[in-house]
C-alpha atoms as a PDB file:
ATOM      1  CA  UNK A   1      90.026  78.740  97.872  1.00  0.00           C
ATOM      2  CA  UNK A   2      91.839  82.154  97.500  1.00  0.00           C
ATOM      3  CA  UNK A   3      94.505  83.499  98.547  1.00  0.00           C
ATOM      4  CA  UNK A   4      94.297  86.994  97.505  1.00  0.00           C
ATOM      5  CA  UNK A   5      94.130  89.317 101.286  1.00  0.00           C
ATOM      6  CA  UNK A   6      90.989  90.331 103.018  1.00  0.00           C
ATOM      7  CA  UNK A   7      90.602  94.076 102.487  1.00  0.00           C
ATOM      8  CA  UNK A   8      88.418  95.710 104.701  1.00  0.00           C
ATOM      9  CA  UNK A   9      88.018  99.160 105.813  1.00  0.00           C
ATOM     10  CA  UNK A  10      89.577 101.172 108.486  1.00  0.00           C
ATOM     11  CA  UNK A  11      87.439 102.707 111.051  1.00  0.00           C
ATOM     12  CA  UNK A  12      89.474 105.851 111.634  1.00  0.00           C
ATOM     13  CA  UNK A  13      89.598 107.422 107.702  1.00  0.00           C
ATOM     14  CA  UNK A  14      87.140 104.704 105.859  1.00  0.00           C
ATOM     15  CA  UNK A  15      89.952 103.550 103.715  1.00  0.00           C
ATOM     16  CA  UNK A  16      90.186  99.843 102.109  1.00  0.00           C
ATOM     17  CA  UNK A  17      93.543  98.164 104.121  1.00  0.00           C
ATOM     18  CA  UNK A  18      93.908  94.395 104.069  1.00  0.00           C
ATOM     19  CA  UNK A  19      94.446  91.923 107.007  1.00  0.00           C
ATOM     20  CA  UNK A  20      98.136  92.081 106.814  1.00  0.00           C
ATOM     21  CA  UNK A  21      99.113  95.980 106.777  1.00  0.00           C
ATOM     22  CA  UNK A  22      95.356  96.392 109.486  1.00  0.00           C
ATOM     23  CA  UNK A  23      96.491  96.444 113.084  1.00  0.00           C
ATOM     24  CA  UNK A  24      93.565  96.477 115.761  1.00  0.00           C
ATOM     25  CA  UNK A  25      93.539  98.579 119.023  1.00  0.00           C
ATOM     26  CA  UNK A  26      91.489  96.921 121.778  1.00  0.00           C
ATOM     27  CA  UNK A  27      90.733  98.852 125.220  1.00  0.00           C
ATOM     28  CA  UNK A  28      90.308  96.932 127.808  1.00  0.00           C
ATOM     29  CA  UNK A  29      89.475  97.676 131.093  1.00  0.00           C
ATOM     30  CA  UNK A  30      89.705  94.957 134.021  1.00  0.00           C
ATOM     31  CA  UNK A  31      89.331  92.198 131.333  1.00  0.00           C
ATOM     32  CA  UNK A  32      86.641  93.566 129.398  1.00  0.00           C
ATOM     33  CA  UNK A  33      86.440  94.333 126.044  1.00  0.00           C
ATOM     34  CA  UNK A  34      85.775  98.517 125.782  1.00  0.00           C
ATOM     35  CA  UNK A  35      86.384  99.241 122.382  1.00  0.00           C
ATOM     36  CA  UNK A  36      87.926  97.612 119.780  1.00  0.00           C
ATOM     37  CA  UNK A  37      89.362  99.729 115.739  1.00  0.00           C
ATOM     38  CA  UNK A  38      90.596  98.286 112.525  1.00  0.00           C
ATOM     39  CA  UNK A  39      93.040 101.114 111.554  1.00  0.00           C
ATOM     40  CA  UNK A  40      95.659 101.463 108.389  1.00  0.00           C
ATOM     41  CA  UNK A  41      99.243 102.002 108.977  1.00  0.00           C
ATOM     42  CA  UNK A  42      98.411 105.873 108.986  1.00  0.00           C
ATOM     43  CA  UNK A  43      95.941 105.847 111.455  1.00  0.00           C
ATOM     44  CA  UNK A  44      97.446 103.178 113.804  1.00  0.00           C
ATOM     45  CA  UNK A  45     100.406 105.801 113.977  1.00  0.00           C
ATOM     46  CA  UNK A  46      98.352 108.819 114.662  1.00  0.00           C
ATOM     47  CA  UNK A  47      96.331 106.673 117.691  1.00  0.00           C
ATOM     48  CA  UNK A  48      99.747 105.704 119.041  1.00  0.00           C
ATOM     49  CA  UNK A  49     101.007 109.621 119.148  1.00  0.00           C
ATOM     50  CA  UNK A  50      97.583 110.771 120.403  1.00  0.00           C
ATOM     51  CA  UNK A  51      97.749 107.761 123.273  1.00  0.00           C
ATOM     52  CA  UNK A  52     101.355 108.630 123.765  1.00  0.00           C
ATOM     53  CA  UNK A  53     100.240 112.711 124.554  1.00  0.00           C
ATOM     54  CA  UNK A  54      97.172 112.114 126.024  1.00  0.00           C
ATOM     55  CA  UNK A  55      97.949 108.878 128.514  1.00  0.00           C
ATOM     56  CA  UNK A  56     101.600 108.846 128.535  1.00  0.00           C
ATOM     57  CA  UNK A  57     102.362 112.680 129.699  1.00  0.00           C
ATOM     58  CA  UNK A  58     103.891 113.040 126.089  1.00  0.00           C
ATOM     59  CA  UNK A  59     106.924 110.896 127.465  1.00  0.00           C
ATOM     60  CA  UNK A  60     107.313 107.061 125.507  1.00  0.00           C
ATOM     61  CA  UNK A  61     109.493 106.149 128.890  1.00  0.00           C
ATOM     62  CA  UNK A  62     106.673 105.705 131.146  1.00  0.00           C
ATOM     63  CA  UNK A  63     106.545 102.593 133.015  1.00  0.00           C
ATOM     64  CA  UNK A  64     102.979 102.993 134.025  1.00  0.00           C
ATOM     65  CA  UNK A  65     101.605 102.800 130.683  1.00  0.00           C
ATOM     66  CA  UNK A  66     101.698  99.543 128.711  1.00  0.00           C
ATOM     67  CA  UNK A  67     100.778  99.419 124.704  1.00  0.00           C
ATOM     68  CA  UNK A  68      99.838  95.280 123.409  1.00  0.00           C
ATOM     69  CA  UNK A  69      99.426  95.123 119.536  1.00  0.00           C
ATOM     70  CA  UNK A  70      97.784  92.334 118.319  1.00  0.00           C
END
């Protein structure tokens, strides 16, 4: 068995990332599954900023919004 990394690809920019530096974004709503992205460092970054602007009123102090990374 190896123990070189899985590499797979992110689905925001297409680039090979492996297992340990991929973090995935789930939405769920009441339980269920919505949508669910492999991104890269990069990209995980620029979805957190974007959900930060776009659901959090461009404020990270919000108590009404709640971010779980897996």
């Amino acid at each position: 068995m190896s123990d070189a990394p899985t590499t797979d690809r992110c689905d925001g920019c297409g680039e090979p990332t492996t297992d340990a530096l991929a973090r995935t974004v789930r939405l769920s709503v009441d339980r269920a599954t919505i949508d669910t992205q492999r991104l890269c460092p990069e990209c995980f970054a620029e979805w957190i900023q974007r959900y930060q602007t776009e659901m959090g009123g461009g404020s990270t102090s919000s108590s009404d919004s709640e971010i779980i990374v897996d």
